[in-house]
PDB file of N, CA and C in Angstrom:
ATOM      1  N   UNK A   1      -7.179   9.992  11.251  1.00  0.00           N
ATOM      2  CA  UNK A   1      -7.853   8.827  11.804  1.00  0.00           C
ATOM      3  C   UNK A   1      -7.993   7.694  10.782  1.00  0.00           C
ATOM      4  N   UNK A   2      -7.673   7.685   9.753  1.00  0.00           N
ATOM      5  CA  UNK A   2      -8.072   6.797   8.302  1.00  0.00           C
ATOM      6  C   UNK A   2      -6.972   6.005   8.488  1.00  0.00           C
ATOM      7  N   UNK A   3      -5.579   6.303   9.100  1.00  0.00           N
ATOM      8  CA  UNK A   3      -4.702   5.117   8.949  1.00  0.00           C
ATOM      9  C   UNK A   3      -4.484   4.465  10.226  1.00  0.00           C
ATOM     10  N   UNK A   4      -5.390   5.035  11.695  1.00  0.00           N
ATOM     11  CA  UNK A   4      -5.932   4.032  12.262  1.00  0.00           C
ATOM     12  C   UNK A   4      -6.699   3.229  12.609  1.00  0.00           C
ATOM     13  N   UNK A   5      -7.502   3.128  11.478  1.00  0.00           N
ATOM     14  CA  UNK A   5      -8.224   2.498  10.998  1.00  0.00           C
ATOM     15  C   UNK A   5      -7.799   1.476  10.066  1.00  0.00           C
ATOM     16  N   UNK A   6      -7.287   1.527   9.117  1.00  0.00           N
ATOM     17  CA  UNK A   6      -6.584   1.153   8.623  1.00  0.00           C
ATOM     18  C   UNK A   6      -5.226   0.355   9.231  1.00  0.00           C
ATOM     19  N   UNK A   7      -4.496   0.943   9.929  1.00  0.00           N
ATOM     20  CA  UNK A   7      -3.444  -0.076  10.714  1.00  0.00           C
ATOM     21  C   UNK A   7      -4.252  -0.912  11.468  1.00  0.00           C
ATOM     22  N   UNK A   8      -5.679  -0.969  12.128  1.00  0.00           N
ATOM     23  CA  UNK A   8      -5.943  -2.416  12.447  1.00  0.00           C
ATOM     24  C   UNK A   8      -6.535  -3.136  11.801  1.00  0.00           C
ATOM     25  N   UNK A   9      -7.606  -2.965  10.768  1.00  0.00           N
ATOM     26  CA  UNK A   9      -7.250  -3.922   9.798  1.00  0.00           C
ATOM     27  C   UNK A   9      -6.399  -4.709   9.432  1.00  0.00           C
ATOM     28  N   UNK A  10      -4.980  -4.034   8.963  1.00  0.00           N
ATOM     29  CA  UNK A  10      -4.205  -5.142   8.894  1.00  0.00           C
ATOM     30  C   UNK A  10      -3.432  -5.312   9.981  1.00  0.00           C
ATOM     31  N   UNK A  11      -3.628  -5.394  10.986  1.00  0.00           N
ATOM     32  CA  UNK A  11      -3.133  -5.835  12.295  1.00  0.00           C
ATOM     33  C   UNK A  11      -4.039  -7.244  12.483  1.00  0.00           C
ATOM     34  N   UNK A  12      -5.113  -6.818  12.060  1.00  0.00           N
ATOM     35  CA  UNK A  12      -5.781  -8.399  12.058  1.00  0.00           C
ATOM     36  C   UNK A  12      -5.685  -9.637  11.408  1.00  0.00           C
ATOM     37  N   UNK A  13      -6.189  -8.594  10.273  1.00  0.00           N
ATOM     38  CA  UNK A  13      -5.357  -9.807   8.813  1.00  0.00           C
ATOM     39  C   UNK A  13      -3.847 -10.435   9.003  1.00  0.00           C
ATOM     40  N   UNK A  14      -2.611  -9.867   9.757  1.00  0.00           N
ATOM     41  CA  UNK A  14      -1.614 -10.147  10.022  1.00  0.00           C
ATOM     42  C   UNK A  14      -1.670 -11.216  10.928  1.00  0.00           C
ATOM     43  N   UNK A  15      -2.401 -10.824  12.170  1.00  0.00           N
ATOM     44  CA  UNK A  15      -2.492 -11.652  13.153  1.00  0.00           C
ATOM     45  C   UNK A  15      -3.283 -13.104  12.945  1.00  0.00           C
ATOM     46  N   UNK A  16      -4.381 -13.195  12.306  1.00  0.00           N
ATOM     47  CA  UNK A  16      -4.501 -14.313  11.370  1.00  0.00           C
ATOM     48  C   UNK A  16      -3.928 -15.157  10.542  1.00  0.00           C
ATOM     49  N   UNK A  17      -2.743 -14.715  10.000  1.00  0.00           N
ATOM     50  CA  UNK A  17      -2.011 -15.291   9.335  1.00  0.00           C
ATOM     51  C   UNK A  17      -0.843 -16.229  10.287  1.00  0.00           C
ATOM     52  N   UNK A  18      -0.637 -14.987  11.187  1.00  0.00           N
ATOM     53  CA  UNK A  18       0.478 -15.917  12.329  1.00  0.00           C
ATOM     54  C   UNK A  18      -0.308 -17.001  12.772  1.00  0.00           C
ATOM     55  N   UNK A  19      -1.244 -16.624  13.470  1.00  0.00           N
ATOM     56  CA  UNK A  19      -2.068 -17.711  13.901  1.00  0.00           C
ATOM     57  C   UNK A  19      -1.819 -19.240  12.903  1.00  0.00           C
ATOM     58  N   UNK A  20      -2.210 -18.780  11.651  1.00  0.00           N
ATOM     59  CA  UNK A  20      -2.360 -20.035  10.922  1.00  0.00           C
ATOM     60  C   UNK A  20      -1.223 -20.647  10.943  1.00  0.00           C
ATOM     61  N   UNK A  21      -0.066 -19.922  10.424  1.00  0.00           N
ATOM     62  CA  UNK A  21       1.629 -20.937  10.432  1.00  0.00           C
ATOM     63  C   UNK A  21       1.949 -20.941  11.457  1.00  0.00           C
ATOM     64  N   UNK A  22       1.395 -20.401  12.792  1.00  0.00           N
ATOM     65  CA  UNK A  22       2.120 -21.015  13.835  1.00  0.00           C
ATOM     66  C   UNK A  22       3.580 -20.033  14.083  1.00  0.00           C
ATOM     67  N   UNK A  23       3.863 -18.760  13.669  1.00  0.00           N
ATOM     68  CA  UNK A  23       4.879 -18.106  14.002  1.00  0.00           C
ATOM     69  C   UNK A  23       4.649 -16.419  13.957  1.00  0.00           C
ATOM     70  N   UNK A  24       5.812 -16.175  14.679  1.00  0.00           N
ATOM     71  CA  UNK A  24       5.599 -14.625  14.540  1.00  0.00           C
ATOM     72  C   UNK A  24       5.970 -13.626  13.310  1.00  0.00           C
ATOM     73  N   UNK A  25       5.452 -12.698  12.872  1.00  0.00           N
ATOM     74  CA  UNK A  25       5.151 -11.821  12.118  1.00  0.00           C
ATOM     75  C   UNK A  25       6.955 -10.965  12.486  1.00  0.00           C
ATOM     76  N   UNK A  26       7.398 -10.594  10.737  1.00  0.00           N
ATOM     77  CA  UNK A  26       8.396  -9.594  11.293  1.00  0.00           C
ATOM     78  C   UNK A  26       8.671  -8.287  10.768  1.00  0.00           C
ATOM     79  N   UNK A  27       7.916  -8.273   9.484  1.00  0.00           N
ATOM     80  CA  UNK A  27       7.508  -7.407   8.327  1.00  0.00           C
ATOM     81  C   UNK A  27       6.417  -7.714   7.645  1.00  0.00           C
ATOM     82  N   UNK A  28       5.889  -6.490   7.163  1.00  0.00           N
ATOM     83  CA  UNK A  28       5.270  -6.570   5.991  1.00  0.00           C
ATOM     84  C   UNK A  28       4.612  -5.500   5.211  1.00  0.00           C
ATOM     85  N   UNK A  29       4.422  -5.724   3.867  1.00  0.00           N
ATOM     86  CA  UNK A  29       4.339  -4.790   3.009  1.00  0.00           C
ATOM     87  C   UNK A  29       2.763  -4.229   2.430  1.00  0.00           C
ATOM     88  N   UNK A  30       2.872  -3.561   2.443  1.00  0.00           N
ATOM     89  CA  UNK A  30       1.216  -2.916   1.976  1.00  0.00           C
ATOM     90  C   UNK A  30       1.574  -2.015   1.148  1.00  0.00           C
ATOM     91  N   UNK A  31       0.397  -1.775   0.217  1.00  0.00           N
ATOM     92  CA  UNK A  31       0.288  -0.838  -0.776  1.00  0.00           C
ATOM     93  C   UNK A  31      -0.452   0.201  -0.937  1.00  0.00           C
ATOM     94  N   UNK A  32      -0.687   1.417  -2.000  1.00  0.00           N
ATOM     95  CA  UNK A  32      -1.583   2.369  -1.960  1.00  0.00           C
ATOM     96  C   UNK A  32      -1.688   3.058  -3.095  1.00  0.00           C
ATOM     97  N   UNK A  33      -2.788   3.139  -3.264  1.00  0.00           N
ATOM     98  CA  UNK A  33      -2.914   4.424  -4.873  1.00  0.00           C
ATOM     99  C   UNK A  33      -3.074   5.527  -4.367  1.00  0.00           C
ATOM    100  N   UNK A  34      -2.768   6.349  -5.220  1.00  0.00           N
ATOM    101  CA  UNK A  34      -2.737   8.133  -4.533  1.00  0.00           C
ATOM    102  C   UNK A  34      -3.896   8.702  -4.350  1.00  0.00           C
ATOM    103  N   UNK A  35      -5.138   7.895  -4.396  1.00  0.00           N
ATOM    104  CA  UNK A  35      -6.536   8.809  -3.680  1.00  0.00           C
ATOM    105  C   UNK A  35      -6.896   7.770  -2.648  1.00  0.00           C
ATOM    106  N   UNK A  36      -5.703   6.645  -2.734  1.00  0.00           N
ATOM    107  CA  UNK A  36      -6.370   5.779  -1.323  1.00  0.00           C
ATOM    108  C   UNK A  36      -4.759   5.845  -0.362  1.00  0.00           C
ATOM    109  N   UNK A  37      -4.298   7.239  -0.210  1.00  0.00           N
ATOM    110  CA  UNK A  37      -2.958   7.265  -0.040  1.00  0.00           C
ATOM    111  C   UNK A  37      -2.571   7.476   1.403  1.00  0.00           C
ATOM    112  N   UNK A  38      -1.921   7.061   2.137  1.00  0.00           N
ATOM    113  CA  UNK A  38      -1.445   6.839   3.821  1.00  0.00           C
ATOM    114  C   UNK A  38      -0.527   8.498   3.598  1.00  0.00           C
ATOM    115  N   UNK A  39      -0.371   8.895   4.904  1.00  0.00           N
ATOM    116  CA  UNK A  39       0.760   9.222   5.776  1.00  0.00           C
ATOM    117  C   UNK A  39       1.958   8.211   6.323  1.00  0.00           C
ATOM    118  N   UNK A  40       2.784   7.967   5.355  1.00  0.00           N
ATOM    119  CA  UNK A  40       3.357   6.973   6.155  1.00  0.00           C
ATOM    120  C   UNK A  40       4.128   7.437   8.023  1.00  0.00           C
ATOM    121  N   UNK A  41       4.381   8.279   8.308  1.00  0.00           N
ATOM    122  CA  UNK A  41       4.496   8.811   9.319  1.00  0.00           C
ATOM    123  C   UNK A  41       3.501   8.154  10.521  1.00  0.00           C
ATOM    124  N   UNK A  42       2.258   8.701  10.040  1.00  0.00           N
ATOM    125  CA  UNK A  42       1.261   8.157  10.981  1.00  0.00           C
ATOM    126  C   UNK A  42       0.607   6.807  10.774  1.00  0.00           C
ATOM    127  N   UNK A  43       0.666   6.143   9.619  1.00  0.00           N
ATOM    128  CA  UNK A  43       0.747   5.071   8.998  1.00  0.00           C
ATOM    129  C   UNK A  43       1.558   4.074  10.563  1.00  0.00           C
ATOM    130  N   UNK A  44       2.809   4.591  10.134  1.00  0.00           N
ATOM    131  CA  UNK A  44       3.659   3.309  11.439  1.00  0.00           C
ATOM    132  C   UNK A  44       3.286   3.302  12.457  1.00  0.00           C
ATOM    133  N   UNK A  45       3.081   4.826  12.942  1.00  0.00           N
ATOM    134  CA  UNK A  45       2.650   5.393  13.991  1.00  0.00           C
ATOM    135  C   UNK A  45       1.357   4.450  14.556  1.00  0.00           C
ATOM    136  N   UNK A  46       0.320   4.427  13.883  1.00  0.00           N
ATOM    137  CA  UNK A  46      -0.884   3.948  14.339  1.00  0.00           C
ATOM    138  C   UNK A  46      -0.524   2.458  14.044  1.00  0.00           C
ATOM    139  N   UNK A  47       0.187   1.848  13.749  1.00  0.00           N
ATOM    140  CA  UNK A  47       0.210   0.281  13.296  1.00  0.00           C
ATOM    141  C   UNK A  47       0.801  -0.346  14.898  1.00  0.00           C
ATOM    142  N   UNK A  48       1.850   0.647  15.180  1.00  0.00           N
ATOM    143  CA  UNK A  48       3.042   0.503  15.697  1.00  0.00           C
ATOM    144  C   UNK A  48       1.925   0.505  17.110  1.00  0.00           C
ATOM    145  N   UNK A  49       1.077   1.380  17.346  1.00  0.00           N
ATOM    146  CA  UNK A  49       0.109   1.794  18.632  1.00  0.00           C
ATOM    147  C   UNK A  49      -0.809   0.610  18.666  1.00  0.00           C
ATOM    148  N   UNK A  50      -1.461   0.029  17.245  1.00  0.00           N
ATOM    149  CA  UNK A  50      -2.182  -0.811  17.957  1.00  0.00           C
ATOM    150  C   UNK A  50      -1.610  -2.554  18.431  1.00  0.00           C
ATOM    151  N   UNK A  51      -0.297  -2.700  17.102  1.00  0.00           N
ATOM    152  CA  UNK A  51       0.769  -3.762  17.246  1.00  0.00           C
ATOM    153  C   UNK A  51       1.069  -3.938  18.766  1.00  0.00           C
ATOM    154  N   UNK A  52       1.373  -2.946  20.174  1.00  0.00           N
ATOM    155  CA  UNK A  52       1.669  -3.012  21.224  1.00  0.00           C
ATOM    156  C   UNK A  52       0.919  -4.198  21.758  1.00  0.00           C
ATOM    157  N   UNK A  53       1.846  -5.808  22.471  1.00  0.00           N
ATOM    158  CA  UNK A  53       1.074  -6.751  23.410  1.00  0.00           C
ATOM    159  C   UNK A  53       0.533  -7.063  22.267  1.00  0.00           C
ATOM    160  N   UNK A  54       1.012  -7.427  21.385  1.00  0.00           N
ATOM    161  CA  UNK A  54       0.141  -8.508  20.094  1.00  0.00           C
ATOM    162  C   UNK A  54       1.231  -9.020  19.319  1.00  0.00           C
ATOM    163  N   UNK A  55       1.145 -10.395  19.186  1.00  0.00           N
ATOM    164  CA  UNK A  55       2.154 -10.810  18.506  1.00  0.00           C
ATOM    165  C   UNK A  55       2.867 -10.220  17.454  1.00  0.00           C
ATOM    166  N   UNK A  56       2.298  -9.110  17.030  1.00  0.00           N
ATOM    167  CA  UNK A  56       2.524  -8.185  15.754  1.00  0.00           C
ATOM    168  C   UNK A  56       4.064  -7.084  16.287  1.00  0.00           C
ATOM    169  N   UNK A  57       3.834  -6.969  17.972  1.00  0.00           N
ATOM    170  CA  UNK A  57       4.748  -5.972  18.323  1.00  0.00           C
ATOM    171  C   UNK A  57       6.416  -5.935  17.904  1.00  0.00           C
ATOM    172  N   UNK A  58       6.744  -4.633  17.366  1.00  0.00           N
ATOM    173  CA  UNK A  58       8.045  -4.346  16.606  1.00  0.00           C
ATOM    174  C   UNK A  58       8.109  -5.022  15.387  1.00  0.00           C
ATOM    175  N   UNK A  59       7.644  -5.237  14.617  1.00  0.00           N
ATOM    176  CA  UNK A  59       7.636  -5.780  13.497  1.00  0.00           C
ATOM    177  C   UNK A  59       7.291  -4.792  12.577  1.00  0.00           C
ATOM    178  N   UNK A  60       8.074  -5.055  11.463  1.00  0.00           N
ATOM    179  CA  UNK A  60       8.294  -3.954  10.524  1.00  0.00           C
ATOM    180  C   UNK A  60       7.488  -3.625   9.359  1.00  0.00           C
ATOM    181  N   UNK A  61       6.851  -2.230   8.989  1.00  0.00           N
ATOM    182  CA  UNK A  61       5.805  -2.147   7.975  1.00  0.00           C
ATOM    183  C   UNK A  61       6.434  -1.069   7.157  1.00  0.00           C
ATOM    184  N   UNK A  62       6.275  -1.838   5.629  1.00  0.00           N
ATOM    185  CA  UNK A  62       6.916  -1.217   4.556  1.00  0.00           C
ATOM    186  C   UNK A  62       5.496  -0.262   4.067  1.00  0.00           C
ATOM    187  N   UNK A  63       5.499   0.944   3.111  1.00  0.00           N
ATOM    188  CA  UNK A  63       4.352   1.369   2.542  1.00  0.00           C
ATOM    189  C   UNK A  63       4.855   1.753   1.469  1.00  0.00           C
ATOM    190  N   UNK A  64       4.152   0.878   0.448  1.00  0.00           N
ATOM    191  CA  UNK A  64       4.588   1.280  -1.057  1.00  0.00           C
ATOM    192  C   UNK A  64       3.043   1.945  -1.895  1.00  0.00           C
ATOM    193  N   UNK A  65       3.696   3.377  -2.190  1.00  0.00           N
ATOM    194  CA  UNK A  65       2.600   4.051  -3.085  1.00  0.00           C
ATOM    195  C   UNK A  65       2.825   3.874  -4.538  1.00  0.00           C
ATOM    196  N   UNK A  66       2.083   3.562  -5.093  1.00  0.00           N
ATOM    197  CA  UNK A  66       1.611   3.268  -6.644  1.00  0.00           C
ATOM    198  C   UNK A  66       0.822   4.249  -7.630  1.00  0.00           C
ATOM    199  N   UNK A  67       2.043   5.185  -8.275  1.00  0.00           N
ATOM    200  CA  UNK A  67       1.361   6.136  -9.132  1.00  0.00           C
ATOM    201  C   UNK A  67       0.035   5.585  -9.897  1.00  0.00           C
ATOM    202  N   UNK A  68      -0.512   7.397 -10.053  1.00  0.00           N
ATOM    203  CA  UNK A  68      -1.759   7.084 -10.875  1.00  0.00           C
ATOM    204  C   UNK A  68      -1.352   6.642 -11.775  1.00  0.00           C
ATOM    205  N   UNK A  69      -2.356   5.891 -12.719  1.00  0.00           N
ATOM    206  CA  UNK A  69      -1.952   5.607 -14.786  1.00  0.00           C
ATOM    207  C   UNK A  69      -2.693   6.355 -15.487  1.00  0.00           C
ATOM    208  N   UNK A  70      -2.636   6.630 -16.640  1.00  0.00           N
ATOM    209  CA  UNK A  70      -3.562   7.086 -17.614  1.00  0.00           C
ATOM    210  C   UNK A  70      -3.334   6.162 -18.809  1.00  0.00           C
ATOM    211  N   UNK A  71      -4.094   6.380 -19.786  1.00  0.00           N
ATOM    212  CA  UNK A  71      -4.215   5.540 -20.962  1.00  0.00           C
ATOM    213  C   UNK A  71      -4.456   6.482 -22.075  1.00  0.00           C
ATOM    214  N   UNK A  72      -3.405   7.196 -22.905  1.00  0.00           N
ATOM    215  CA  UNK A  72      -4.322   8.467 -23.828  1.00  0.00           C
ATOM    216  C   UNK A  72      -4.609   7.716 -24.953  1.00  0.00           C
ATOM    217  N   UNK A  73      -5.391   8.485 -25.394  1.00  0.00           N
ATOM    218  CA  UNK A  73      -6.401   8.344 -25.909  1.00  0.00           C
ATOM    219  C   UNK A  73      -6.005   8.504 -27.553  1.00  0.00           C
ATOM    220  N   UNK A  74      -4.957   8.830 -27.781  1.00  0.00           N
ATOM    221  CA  UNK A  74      -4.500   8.568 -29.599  1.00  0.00           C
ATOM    222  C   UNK A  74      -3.514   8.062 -29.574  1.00  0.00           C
ATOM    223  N   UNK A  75      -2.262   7.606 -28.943  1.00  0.00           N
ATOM    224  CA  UNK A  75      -1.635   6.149 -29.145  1.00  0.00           C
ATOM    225  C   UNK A  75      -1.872   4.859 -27.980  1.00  0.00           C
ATOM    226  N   UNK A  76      -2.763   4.673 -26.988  1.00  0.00           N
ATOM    227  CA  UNK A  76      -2.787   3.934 -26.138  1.00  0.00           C
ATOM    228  C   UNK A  76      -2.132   3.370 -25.632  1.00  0.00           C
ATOM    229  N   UNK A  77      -0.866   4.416 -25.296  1.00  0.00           N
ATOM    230  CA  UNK A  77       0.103   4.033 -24.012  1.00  0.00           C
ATOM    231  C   UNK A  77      -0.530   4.481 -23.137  1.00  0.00           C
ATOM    232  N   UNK A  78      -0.137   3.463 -21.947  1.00  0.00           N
ATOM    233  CA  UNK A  78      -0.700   3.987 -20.570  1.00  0.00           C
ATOM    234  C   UNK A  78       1.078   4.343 -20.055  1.00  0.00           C
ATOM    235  N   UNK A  79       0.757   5.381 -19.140  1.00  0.00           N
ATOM    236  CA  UNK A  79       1.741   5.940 -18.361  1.00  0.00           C
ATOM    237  C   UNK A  79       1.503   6.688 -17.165  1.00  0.00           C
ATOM    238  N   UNK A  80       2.561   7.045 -16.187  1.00  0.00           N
ATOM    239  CA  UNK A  80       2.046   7.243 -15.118  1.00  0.00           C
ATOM    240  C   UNK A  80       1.674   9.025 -14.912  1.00  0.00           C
ATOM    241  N   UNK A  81       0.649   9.021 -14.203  1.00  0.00           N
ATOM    242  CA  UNK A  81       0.175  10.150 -14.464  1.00  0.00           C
ATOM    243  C   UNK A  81       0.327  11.200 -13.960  1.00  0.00           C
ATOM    244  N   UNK A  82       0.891  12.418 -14.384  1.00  0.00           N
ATOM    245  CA  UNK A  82       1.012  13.854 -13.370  1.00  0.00           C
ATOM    246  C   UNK A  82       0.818  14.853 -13.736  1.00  0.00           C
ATOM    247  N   UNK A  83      -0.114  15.092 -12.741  1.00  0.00           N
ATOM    248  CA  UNK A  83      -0.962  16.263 -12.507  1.00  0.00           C
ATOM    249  C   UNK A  83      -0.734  17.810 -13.496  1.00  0.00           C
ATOM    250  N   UNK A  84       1.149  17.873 -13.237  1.00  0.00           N
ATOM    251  CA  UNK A  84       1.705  18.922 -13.244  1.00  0.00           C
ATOM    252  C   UNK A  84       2.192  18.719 -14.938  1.00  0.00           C
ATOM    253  N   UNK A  85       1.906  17.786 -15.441  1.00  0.00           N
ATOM    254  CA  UNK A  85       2.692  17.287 -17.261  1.00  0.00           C
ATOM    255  C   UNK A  85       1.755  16.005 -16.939  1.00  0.00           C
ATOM    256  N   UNK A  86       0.210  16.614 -17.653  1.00  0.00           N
ATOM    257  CA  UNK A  86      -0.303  15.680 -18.001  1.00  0.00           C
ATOM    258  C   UNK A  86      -0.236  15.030 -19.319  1.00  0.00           C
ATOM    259  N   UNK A  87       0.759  15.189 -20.099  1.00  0.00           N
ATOM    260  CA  UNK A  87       1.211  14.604 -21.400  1.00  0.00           C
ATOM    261  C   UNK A  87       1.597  13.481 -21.451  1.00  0.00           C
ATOM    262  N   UNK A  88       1.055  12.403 -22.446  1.00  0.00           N
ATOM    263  CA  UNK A  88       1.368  11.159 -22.627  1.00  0.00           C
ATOM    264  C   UNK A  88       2.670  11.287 -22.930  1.00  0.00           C
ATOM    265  N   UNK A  89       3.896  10.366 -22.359  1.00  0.00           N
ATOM    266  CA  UNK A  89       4.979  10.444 -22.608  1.00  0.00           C
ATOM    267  C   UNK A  89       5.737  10.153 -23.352  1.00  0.00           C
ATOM    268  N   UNK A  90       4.450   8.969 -24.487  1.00  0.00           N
ATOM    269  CA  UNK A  90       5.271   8.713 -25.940  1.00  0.00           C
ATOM    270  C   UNK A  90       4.685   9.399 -27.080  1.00  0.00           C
ATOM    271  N   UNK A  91       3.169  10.395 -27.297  1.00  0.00           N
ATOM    272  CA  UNK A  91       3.244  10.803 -27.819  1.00  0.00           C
ATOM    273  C   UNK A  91       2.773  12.886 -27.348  1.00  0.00           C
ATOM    274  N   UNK A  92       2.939  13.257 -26.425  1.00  0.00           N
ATOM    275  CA  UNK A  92       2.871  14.165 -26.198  1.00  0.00           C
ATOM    276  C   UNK A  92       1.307  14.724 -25.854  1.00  0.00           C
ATOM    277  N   UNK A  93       0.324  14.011 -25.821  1.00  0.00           N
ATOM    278  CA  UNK A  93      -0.969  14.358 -26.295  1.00  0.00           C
ATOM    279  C   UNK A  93      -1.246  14.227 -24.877  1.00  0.00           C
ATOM    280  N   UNK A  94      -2.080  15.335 -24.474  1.00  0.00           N
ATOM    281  CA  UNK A  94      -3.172  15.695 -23.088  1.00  0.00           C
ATOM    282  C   UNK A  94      -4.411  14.855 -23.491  1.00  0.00           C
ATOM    283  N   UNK A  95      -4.796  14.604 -24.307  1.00  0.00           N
ATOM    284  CA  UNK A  95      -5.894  13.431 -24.264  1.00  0.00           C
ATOM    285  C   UNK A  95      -5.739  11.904 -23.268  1.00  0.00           C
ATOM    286  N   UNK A  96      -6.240  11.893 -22.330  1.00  0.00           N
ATOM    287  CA  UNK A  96      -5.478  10.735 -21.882  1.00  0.00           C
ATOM    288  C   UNK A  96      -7.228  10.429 -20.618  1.00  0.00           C
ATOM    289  N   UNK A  97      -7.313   9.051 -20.421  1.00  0.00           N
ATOM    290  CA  UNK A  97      -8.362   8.510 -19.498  1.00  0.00           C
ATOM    291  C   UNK A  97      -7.428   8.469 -18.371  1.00  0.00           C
ATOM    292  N   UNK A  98      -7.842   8.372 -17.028  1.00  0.00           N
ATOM    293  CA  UNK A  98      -6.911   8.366 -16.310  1.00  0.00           C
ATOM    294  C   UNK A  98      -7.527   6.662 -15.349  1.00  0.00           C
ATOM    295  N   UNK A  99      -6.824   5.918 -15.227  1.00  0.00           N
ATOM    296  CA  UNK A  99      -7.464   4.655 -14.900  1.00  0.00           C
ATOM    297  C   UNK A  99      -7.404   4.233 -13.613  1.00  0.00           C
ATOM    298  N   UNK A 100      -8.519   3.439 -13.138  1.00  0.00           N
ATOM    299  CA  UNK A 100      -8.292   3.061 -11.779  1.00  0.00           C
ATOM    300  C   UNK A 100      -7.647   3.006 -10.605  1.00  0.00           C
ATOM    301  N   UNK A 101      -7.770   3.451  -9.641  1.00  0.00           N
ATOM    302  CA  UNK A 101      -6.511   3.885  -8.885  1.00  0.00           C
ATOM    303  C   UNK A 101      -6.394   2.477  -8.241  1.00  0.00           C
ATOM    304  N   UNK A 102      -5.189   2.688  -7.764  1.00  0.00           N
ATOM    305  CA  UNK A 102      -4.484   0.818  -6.925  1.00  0.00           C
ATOM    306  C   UNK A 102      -5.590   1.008  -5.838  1.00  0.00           C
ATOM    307  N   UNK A 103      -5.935  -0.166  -5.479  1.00  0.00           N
ATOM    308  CA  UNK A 103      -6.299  -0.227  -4.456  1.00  0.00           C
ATOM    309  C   UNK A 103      -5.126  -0.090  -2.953  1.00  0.00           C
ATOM    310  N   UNK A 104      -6.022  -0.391  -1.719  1.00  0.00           N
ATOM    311  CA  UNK A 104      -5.328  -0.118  -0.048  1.00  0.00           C
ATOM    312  C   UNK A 104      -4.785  -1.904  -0.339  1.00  0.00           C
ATOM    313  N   UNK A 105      -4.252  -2.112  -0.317  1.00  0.00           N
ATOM    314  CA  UNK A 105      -3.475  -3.927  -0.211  1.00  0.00           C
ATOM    315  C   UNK A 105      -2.753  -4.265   0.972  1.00  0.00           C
ATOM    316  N   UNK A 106      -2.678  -5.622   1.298  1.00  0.00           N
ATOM    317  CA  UNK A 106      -1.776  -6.145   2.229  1.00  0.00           C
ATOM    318  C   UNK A 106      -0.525  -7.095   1.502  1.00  0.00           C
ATOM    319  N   UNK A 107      -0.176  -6.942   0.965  1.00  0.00           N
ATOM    320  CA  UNK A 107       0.839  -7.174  -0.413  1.00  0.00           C
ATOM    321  C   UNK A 107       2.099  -8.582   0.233  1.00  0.00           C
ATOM    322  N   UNK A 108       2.314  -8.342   1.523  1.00  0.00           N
ATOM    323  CA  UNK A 108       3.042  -9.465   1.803  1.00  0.00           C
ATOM    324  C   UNK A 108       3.554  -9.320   3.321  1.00  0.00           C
ATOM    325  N   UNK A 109       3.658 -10.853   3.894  1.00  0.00           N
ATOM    326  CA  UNK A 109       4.105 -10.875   5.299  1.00  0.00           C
ATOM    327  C   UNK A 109       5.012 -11.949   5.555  1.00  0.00           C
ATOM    328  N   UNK A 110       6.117 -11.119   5.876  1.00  0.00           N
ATOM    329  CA  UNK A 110       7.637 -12.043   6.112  1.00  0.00           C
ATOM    330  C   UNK A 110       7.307 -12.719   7.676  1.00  0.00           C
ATOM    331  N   UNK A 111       7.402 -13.922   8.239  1.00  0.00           N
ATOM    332  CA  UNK A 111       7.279 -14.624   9.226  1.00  0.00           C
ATOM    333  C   UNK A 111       9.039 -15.098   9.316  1.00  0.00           C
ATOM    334  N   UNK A 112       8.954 -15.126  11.117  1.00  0.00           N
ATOM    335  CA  UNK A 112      10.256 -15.823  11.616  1.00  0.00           C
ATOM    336  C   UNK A 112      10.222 -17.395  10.969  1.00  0.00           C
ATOM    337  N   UNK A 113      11.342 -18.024  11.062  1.00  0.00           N
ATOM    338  CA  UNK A 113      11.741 -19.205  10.705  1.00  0.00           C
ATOM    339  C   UNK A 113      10.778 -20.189  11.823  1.00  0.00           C
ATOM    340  N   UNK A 114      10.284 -21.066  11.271  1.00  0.00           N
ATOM    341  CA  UNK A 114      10.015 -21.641  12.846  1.00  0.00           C
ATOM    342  C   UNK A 114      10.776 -22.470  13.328  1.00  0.00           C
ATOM    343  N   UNK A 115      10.912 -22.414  14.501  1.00  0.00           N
ATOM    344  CA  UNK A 115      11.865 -23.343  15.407  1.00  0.00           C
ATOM    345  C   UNK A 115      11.755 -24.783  15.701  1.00  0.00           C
TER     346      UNK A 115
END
């Protein structure tokens, strides 16, 4: 239920935007960090359900996930983080902060040409 919730949110925010330029919506891209992370499956699914009879309908939604980072903690590279080799990757060290996760984003919306 979180990414239909989420698909109307930005079904709105989308639809606002058409509104403003005056054209229809044909893509667009959203983002995610891995504890604020979609199903993209049900992701389209629910976008695609509430998009029906709204200028939004058939228009295409990209979902880009954005690894965790960490930052260790004795050479202060940040790198991306996993679970399974939590080792900093330039100097080998499990000491590492693990930093903010991406936020849920509406990252970009391709509009038709207008006529």
């Amino acid at each position: 239920m979180h990414e239909t919730m989420v698909a109307e949110s930005i079904l709105r925010a989308i639809t606002e935007q058409a509104e403003k330029v005056g054209t229809r919506p044909i893509s667009a891209v959203i983002s995610c960090g891995q504890f604020n992370t979609l199903n993209d499956e049900i992701m389209r699914f629910a976008f695609e359900t509430a998009a029906a009879g709204t200028v939004c309908e058939g228009m295409r939604l990209k979902i880009r996930h954005i690894p965790l980072r960490a930052a260790c903690r004795k050479c202060n590279t940040v790198f991306e983080f996993d679970v399974y080799k939590p080792n900093c990757t330039q100097c080998g060290s499990q000491e590492s902060q693990i930093q903010p996760d991406a936020p849920l984003l509406l990252e970009e919306i391709e509009f038709e040409e207008p006529q």
